[in-house]
C-alpha atoms as a PDB file:
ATOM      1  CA  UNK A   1      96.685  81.965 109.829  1.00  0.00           C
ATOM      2  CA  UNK A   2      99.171  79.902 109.107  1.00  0.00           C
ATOM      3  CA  UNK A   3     100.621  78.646 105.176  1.00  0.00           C
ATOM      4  CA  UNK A   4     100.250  74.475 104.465  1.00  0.00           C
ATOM      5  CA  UNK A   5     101.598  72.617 101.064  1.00  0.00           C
ATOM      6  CA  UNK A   6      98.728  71.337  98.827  1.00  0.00           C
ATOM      7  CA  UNK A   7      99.348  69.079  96.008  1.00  0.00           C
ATOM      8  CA  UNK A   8      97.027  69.742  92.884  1.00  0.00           C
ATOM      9  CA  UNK A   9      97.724  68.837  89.013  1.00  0.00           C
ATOM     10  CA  UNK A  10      97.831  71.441  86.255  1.00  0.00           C
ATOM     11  CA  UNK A  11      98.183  71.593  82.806  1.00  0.00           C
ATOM     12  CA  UNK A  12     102.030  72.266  81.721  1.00  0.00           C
ATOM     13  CA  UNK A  13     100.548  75.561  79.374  1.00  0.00           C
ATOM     14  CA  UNK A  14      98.653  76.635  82.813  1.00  0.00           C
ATOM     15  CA  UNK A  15     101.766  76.430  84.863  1.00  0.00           C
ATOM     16  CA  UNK A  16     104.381  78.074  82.031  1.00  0.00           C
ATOM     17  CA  UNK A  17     101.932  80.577  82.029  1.00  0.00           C
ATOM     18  CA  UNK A  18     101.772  80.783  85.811  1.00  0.00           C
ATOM     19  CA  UNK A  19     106.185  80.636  85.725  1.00  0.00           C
ATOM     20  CA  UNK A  20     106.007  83.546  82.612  1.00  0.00           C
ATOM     21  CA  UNK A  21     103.699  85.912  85.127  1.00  0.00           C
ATOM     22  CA  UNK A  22     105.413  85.348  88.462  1.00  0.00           C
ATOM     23  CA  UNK A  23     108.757  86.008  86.489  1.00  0.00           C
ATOM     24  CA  UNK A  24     107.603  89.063  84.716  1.00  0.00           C
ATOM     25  CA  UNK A  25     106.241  90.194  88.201  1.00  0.00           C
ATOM     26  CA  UNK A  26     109.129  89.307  90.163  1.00  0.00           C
ATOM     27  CA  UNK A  27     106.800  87.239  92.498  1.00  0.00           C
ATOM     28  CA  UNK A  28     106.529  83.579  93.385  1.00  0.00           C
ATOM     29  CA  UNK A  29     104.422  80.870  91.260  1.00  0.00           C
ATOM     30  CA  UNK A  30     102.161  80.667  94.945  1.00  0.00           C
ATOM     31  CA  UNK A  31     101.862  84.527  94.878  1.00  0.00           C
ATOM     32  CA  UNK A  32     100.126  84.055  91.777  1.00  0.00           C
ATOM     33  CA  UNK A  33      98.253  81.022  92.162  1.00  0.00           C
ATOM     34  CA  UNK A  34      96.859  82.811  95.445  1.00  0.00           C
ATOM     35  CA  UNK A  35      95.936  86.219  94.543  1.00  0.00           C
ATOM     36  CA  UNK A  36      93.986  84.687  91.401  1.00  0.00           C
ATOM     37  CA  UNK A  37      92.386  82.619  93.999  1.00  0.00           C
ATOM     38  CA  UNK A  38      92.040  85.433  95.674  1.00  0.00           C
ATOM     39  CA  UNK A  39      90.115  86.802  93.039  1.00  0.00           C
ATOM     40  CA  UNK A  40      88.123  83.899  92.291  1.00  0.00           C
ATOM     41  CA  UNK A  41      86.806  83.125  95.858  1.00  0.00           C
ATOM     42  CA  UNK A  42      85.887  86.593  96.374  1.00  0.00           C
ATOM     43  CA  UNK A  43      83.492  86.668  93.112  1.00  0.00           C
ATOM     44  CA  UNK A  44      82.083  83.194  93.755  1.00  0.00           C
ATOM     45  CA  UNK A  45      81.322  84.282  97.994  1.00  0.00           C
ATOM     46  CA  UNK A  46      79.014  87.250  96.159  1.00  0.00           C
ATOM     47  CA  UNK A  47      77.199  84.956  94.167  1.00  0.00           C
ATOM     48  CA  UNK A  48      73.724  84.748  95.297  1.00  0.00           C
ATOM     49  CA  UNK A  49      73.321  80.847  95.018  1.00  0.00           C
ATOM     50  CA  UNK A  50      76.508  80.350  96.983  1.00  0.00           C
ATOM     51  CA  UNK A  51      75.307  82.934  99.839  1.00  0.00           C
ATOM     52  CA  UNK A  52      71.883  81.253  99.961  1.00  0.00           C
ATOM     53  CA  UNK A  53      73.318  77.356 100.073  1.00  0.00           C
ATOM     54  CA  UNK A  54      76.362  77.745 101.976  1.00  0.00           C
ATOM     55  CA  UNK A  55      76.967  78.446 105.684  1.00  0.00           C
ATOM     56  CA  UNK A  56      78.245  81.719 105.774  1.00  0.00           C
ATOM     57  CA  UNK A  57      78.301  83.930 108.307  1.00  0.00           C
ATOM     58  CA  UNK A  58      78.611  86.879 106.799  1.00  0.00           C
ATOM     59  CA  UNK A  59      75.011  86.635 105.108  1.00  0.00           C
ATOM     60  CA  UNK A  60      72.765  88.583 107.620  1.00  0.00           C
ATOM     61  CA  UNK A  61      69.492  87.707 107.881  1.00  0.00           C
ATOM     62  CA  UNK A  62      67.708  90.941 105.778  1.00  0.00           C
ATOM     63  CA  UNK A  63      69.790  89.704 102.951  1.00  0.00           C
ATOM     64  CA  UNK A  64      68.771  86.250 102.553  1.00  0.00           C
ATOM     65  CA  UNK A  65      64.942  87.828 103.034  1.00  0.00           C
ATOM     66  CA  UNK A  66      65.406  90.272  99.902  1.00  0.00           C
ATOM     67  CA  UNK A  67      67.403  87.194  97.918  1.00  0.00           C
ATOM     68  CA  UNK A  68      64.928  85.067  98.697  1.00  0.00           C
ATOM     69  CA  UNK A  69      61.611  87.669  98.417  1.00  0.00           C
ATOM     70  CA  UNK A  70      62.836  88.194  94.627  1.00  0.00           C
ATOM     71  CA  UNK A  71      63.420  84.626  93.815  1.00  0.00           C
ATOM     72  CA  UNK A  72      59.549  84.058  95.142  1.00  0.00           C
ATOM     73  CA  UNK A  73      58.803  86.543  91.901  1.00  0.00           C
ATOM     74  CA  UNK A  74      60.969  84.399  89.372  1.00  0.00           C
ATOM     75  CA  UNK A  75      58.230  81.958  87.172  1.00  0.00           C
ATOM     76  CA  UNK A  76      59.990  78.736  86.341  1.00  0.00           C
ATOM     77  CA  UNK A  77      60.869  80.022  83.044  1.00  0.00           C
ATOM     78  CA  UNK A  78      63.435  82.831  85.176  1.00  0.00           C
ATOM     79  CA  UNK A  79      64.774  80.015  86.528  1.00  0.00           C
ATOM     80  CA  UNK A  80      65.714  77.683  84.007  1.00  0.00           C
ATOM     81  CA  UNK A  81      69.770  76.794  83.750  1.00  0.00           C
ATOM     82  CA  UNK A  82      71.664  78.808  81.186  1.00  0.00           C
ATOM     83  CA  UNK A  83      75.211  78.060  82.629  1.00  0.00           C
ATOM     84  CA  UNK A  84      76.892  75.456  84.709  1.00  0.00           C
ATOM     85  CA  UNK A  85      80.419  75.787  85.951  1.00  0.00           C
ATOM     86  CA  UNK A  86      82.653  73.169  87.289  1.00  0.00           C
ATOM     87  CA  UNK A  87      85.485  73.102  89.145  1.00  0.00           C
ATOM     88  CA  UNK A  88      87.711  70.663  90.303  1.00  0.00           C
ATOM     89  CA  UNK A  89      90.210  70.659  92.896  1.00  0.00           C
END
């Protein structure tokens, strides 16, 4: 797969801090950006909620049986929010 340009705004402390790893690395600002993306993605594509709402193909069907099957046993209390996370791009 091929590389494209995106534009996104950060902070100036996020992107000296971005500049300060990649230099003490010897890799590129992207490198960084990417494999912390990387990183991110990866934990977010395990996250029950996001298997369950998102199309993704590599949720088989057994899976989404047992996710579901245990959230059938949750009382409304189990399920109240605790944490909400947003991100922006």
């Amino acid at each position: 797969m091929g590389s494209k340009a995106v534009n996104f705004k950060l902070d100036e402390k996020r992107i000296l801090d971005i500049r300060q790893v990649a230099s003490v690395f010897h890799i590129t600002m992207t490198d960084v950006v990417n494999e912390a993306l990387d990183e991110y993605l990866s934990a977010v594509k395990r996250d029950p909620f996001y298997r369950l709402t998102a199309k993704v193909d590599d949720a088989s069907k057994k899976e989404t049986e047992e996710v579901l099957s245990a959230l059938d046993d949750l009382s409304d209390d189990d399920l109240e929010v605790t944490t909400v996370k947003h991100f922006s791009v």
